[in-house]
Each structure stands twice: as C-alpha cells, then as structure tokens.
Protein backbone atom coordinates (compact mmCIF):
# COMPACT_ATOMS: atom_id res chain seq x y z
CA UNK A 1 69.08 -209.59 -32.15
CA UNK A 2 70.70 -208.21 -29.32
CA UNK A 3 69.02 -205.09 -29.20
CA UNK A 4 65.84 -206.93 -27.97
CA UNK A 5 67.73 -209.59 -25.10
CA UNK A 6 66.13 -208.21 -22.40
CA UNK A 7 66.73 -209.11 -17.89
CA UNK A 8 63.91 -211.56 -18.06
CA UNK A 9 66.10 -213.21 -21.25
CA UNK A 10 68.89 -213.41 -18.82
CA UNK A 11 67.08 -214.26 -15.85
CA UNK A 12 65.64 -217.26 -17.41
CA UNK A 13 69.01 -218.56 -18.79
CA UNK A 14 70.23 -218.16 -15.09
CA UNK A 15 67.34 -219.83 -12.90
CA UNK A 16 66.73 -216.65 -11.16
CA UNK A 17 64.07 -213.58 -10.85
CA UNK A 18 64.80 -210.30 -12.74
CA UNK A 19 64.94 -208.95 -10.01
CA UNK A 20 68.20 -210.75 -8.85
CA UNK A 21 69.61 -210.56 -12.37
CA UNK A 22 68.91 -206.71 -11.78
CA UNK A 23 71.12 -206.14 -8.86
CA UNK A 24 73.68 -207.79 -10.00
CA UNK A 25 73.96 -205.86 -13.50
CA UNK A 26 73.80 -202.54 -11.24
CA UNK A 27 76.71 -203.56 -9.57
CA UNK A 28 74.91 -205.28 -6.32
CA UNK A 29 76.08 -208.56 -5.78
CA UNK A 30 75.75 -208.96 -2.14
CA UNK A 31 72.55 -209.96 -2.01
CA UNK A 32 73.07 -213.28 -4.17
CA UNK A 33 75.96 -216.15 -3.30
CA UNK A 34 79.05 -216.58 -5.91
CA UNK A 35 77.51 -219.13 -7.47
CA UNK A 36 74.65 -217.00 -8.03
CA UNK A 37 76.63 -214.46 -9.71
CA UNK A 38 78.78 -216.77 -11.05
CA UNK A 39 75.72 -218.14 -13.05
CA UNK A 40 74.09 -214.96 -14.43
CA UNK A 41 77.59 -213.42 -15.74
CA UNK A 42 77.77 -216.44 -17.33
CA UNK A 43 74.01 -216.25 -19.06
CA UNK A 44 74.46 -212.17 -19.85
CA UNK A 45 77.59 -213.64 -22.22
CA UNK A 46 76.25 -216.42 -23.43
CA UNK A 47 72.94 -214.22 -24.28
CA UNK A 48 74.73 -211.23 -25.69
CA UNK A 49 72.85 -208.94 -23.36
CA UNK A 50 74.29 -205.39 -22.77
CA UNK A 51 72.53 -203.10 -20.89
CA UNK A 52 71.39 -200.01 -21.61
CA UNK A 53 73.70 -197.21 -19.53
CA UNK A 54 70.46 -194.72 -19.64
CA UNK A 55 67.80 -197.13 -18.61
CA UNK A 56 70.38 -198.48 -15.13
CA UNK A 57 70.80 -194.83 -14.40
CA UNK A 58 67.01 -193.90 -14.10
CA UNK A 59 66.47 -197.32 -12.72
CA UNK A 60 68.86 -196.10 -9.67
CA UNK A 61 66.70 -193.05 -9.20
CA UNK A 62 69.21 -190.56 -10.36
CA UNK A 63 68.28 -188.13 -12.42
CA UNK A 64 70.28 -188.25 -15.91
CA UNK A 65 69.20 -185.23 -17.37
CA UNK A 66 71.98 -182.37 -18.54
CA UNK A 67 70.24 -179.42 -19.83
CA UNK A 68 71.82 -177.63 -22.74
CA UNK A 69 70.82 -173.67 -23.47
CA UNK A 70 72.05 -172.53 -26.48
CA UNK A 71 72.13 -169.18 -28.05
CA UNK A 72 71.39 -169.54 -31.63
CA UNK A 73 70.73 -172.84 -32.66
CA UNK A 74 70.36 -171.13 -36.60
CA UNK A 75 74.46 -170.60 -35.90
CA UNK A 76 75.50 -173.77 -37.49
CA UNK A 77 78.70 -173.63 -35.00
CA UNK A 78 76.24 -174.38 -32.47
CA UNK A 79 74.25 -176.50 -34.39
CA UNK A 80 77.26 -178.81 -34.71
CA UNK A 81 78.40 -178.25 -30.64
CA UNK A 82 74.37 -179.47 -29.91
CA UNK A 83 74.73 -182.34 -32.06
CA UNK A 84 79.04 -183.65 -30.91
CA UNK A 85 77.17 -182.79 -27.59
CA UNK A 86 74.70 -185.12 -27.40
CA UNK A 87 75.91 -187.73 -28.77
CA UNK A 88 78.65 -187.62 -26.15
CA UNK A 89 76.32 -187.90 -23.42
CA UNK A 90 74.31 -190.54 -24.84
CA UNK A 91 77.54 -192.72 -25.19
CA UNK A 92 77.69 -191.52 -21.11
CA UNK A 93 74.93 -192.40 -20.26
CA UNK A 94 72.70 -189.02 -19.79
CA UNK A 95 70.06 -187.33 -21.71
CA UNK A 96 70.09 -183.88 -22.97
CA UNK A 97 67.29 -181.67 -23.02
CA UNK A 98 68.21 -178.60 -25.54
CA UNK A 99 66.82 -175.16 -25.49
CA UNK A 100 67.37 -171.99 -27.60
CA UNK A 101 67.60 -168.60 -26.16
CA UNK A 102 67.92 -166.68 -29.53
CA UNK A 103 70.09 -164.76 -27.43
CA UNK A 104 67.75 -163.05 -25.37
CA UNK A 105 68.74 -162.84 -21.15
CA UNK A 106 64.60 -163.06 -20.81
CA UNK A 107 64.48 -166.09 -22.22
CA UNK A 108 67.45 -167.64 -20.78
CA UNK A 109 66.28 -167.30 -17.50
CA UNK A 110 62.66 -168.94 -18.23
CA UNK A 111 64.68 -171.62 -19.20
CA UNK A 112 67.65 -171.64 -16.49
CA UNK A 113 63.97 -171.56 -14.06
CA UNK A 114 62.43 -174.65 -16.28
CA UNK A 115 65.53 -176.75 -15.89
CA UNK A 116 65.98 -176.21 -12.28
CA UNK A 117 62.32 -177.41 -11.66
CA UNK A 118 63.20 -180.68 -13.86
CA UNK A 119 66.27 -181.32 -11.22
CA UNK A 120 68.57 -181.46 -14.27
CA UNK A 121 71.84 -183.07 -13.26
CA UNK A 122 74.29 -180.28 -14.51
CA UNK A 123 74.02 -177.20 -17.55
CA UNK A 124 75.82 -176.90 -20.59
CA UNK A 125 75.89 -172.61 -21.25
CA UNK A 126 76.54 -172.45 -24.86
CA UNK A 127 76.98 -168.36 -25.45
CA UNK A 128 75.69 -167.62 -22.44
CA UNK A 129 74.62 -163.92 -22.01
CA UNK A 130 74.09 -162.24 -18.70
CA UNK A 131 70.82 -162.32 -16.38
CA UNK A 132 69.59 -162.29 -12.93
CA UNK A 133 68.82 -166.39 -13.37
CA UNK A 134 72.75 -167.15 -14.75
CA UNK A 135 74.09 -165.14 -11.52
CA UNK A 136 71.41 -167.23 -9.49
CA UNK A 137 72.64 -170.45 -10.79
CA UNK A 138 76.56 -169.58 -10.84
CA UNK A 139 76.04 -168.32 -6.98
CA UNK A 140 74.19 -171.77 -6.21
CA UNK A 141 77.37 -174.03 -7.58
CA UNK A 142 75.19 -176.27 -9.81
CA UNK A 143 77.36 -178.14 -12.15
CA UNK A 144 77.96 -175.91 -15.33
CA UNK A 145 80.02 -175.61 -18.44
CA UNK A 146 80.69 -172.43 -20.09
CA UNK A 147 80.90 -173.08 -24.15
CA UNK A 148 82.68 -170.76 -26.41
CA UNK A 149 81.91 -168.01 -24.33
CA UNK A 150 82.96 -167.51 -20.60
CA UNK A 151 80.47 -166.91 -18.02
CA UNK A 152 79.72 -162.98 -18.28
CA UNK A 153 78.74 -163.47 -14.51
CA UNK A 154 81.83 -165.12 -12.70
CA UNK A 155 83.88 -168.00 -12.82
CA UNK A 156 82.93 -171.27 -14.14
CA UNK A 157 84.32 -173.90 -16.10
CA UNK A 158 85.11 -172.92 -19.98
CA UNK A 159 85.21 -175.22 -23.51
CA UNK A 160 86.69 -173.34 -25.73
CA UNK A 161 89.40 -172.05 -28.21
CA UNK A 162 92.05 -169.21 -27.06
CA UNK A 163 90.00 -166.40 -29.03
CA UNK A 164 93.12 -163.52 -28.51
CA UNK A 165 95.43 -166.04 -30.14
CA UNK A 166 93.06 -167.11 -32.65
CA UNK A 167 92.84 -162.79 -33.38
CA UNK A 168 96.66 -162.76 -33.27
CA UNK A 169 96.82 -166.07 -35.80
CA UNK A 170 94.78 -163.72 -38.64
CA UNK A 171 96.91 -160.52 -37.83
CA UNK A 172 99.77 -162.62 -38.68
CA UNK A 173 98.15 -164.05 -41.77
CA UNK A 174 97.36 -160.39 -43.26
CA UNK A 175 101.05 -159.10 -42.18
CA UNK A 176 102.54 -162.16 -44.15
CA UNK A 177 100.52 -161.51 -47.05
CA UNK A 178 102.20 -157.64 -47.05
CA UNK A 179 98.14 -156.45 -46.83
CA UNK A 180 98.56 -152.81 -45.59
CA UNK A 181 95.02 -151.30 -45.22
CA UNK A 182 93.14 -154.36 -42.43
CA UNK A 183 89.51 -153.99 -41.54
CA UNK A 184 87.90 -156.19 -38.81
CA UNK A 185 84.09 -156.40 -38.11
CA UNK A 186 82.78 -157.38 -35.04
CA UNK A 187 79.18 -156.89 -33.40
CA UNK A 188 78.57 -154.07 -30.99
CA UNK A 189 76.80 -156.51 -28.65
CA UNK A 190 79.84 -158.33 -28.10
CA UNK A 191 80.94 -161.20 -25.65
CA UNK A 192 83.81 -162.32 -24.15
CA UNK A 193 84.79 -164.54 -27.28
CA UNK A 194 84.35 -161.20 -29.81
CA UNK A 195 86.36 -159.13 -27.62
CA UNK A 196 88.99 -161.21 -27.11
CA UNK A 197 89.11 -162.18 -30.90
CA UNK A 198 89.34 -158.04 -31.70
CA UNK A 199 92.08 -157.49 -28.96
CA UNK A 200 94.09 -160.28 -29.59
CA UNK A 201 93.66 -158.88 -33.47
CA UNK A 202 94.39 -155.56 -32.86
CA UNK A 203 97.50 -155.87 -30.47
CA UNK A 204 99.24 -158.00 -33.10
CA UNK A 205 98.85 -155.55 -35.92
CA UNK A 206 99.95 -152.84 -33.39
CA UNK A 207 102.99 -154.67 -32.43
CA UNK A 208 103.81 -155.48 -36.18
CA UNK A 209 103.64 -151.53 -36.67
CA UNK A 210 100.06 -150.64 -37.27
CA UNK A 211 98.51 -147.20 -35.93
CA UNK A 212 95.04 -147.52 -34.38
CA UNK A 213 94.29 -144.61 -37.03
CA UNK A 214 95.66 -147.32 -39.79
CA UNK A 215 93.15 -149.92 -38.56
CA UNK A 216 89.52 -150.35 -39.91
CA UNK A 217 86.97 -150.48 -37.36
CA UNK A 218 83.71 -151.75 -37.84
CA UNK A 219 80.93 -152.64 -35.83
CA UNK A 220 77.41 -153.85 -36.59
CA UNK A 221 73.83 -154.05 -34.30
CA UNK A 222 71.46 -156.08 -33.78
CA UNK A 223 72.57 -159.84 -32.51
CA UNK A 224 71.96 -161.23 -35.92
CA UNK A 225 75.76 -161.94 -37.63
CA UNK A 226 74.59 -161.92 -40.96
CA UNK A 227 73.07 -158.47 -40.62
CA UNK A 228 75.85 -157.06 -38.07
CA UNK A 229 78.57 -158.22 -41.22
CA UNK A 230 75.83 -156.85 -44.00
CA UNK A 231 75.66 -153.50 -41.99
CA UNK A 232 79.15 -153.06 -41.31
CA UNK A 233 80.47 -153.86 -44.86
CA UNK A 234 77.82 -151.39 -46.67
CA UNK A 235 80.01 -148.93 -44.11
CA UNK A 236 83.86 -150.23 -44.98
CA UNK A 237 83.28 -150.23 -48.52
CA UNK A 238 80.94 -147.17 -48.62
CA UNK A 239 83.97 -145.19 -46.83
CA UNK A 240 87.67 -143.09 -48.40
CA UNK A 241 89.75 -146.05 -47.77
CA UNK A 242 88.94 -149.80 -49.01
CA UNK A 243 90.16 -152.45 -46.91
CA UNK A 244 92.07 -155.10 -48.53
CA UNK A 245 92.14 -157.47 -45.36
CA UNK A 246 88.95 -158.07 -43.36
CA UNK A 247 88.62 -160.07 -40.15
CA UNK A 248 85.36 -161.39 -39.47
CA UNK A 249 84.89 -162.45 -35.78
CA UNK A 250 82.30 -165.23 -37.25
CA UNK A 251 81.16 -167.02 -40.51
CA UNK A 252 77.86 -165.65 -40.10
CA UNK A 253 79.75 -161.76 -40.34
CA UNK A 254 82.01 -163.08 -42.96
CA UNK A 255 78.48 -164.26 -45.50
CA UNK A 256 77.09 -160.80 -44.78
CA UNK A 257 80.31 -158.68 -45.58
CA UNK A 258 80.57 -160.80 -48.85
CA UNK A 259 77.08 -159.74 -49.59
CA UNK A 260 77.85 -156.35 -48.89
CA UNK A 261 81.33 -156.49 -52.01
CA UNK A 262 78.83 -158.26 -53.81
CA UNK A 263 76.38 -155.49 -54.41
CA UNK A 264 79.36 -152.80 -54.75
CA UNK A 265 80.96 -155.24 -57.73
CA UNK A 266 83.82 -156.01 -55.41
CA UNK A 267 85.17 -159.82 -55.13
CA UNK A 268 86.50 -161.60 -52.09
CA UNK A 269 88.77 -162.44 -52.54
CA UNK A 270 90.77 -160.83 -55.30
CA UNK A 271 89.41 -157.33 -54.22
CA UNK A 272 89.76 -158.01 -50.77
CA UNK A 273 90.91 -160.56 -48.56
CA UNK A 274 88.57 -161.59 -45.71
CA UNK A 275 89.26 -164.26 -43.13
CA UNK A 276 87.17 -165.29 -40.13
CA UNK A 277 86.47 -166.96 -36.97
CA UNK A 278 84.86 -170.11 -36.99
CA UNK A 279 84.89 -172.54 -39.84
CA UNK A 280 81.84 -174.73 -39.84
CA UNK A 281 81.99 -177.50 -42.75
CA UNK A 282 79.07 -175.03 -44.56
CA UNK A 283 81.88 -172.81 -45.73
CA UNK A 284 82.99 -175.63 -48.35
CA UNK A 285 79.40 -175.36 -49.60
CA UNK A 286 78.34 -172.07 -49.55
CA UNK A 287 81.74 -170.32 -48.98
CA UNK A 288 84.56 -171.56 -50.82
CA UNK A 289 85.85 -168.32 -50.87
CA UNK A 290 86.28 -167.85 -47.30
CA UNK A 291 89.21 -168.82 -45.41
CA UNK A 292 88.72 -169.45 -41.65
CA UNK A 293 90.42 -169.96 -38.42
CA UNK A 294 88.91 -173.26 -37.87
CA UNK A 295 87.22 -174.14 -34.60
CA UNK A 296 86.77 -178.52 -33.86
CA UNK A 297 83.28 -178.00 -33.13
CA UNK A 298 82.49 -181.61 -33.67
CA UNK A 299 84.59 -182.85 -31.01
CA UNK A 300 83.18 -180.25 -28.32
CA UNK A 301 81.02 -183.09 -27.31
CA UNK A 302 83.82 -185.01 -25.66
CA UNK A 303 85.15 -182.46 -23.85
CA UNK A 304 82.06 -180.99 -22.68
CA UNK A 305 81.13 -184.14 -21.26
CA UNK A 306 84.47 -184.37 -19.59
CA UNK A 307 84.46 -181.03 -17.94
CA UNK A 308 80.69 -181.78 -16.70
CA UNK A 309 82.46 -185.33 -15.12
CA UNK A 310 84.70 -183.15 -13.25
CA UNK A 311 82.74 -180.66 -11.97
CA UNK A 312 80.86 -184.12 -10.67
CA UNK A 313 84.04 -184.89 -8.83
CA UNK A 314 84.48 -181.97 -6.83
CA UNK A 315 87.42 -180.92 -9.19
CA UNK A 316 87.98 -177.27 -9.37
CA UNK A 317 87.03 -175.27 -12.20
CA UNK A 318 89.23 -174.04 -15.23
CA UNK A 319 89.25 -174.35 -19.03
CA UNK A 320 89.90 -176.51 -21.49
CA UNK A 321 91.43 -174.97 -25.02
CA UNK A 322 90.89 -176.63 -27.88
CA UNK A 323 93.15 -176.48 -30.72
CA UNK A 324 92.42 -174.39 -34.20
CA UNK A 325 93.73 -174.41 -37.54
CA UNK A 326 93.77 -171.72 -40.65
CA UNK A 327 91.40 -173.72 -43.36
C-alpha cells in the first residue's frame, strides 16, 4: 500500500497544500512555521509515505542521468558490471542510460556526442577504447569512471582489479603445479587490462626461471575473444611444442581455446591446464572445466557509484582495486 501514498495523501493528513508538504520533503522548511513542519513529519509517518529519491531529484531540476558506454555488452563480465551498476544508482537516486560500442572508437564517440547533448550528470567508460570524442571529454573534466580498463587517453578515475598481479597470481599457480611448457593467449588489439595481465604473467615466470624462448606466445585478431582464443589455439596446438599450461587473458579466450583441444582430441584439463582472467558465474554452467582468477563483477556497482560521488566532490582522481580470488 505504500507504494501508492502519494504528497496529496500527506498533504491532506497535514491540513496543508502539496505544495508545502513538497518543500518540506526536499529539505525546505523555511518557508512553513515549526508547527507546520512539526505536523507533516508527523502525517508522512503516520501515512507510511517515502519518497521516491529519483522523482525529488528531477523535481529540483537536476539532471539525474549517468550515462554508461560499454564495450561488449555480449561479454557477460560486462553484462553483470551493467546490471551491479544500475542497480547501484537506482538505490542513489540516478538513472542510467546504457549504450554499447561493440568496441568500435566510431561508435563511441556518436555516443560520448549523444550523451553530452542529454546533459548527462557524469560517464561510466566500461572498456573504453581511444577516440577524438574520449580525449574531448577527458580534456573537458566531466565526471568519469574508467571500468576495467584505464583511460587509453589520460588520467581518470579507475574501477578495477590489479591485472599484473592477477598475471603474476596464474604464473604462480602453473609454477606450483611443476607445469614446465606455459602458453598464454591474449588479443593483438589489446588494452591496458590485457597488457598488464601478459606482463605481470610473463615477469613472474621469468623471475621463477623461465626463458622468453621457453614461453608460449599467442596472439589472436579481430576484437571478438571467442575467435581471438579459437585462432590462437588452432596455432599452440597446431605447433612442435604442446603447452601444458595456458593463460587466457578472458573467459571468452579461454571457451575458444577449449574449442580449439576439442577438435584436435585434446582435453582441458587433463591434456592441458588452462586458467583465465575473469570468472563470470557462466563458467559453472558452461565451463566447469575452467578455473579462473575471479573478478567481483557484481559488486562493481557500488563502487562505481562511489567513485562517480567523488568525482562530484571535487575529490581527486585515483583507483579503486578490487579484490580477486582463484575459483
């Protein structure tokens, strides 16, 4: 029932217009006597009413709208960032309007340009690739969060995990394991987040005693995962030495490398181990086999929303790591 109190609910349990009963649930009580006030705090209890944090904001002529442009909203990582997302600015009282690049610059910018024009309150970059409208809008100062990867075009506040430690973490993992011929597979379009997952892989297994020469390199095109892994893996396995380690910089690599043993009659593991970067819940449906460095995507929300708040407050930027865990 309390869904549907509404100001004029509360305005007649007071004896006073909804217009007073409005000021004084936006915070603007000078306007009406204690008694007044007194009177309609005392009818919003008794009435149950609670108001609604997005109608009060749009009511004060602010505009309440964060725009989030993702990359690849088929990546369910970023399905599941759009979603914690969301519901973390509802709770705060904004609306998010969500757009998919599929990870082209043109089409980032036709958005970047459509958002502006809808005087959207701050941006949420979610794999953010270079263009001439993302060093437009970093160079202008508008509010804006960087999301798993940093901003290819300066400085700017970053959500995300500590991708060279998270490489490290799986160099580790195949070292303990005694695995002596390690792959990894990354895309040859790659961002900060891929490059610092390869680096951070590759100066572990160097400082554990690996050769570059002893290392498996593999890189796939395009900017589709799946295909980049598929690609790659046809490569590895086609070649004079089989891995039996493989680091995937995503699930979406890790699903086309399988695919890849699959067809040669190899099995993952058993024939090979392969571990990657990422996690999503999927895995435990479609991938049981996989084990993953696993990234809190569903509590991105939270933190995105705090980083936006303050940006809002004239606090300067930085990052904020999440934690990961091996699955």
């Amino acid at each position: 029932m309390r869904e549907h109190v509404s100001l004029a609910t509360v305005a007649a349990r007071a004896g006073v217009s909804v217009s007073t009963v409005s000021r004084i649930v936006n915070g603007e009580m000078r306007r009406a006597s204690p008694a007044t006030v007194a009177r309609v705090l005392d009818a919003i209890e008794a009435v149950g009413y609670r108001p609604n944090p997005v109608g009060r904001a749009l009511q004060r002529g602010q505009s309440q709208l964060v725009a989030m442009i993702a990359a690849n909203l088929d990546n369910p990582a970023m399905a599941t960032i759009a979603g914690s997302t969301e519901a973390a600015l509802r709770e705060a009282g904004y609306v998010m309007i969500l757009c998919d690049t599929h990870d082209r610059p043109e089409l980032q910018d036709e958005y970047l340009y459509a958002m502006r024009a809808q005087m959207v309150c701050g941006y949420i970059l979610v794999a953010a690739v270079p263009s001439p409208g993302l060093s437009e809008l970093s160079a202008s100062g508008a509010p804006t969060v960087f999301v798993s990867r940093r901003n290819p075009t300066g400085n700017g506040l970053f959500v995300g995990i500590d991708d060279c430690a998270a490489g490290a973490a799986a160099a580790d993992y195949f070292a303990n394991l005694g695995r002596r011929t390690p792959a990894v597979v990354f895309p040859r379009l790659g961002s900060s987040a891929s490059r610092d997952r390869l680096s951070g892989f590759l100066a572990r297994l160097r400082e554990r005693g690996w050769s570059d020469e002893g290392i498996i390199q593999a890189e796939g095109e395009g900017r589709s995962h799946l295909q980049v892994g598929y690609d790659a893996g046809t490569r590895i396995f086609g070649g004079s030495h089989t891995p039996d380690a493989i680091l995937c910089l995503s699930d979406q690599i890790a699903y086309g490398v399988n695919r890849s043993a699959l067809e040669r009659g190899l099995k993952i593991p058993g024939d090979c181990d392969v571990v990657s970067i990422d996690g999503t819940p999927l895995n435990q449906w479609v991938a049981p086999w996989l084990k993953s460095i696993e990234i809190p995507y569903a509590v991105y929300g939270a933190e995105i929303v705090a980083g936006l708040q303050s940006i809002w407050r004239g606090e300067p930027f930085g990052e904020r790591l999440l934690p990961y865990k091996f699955g």
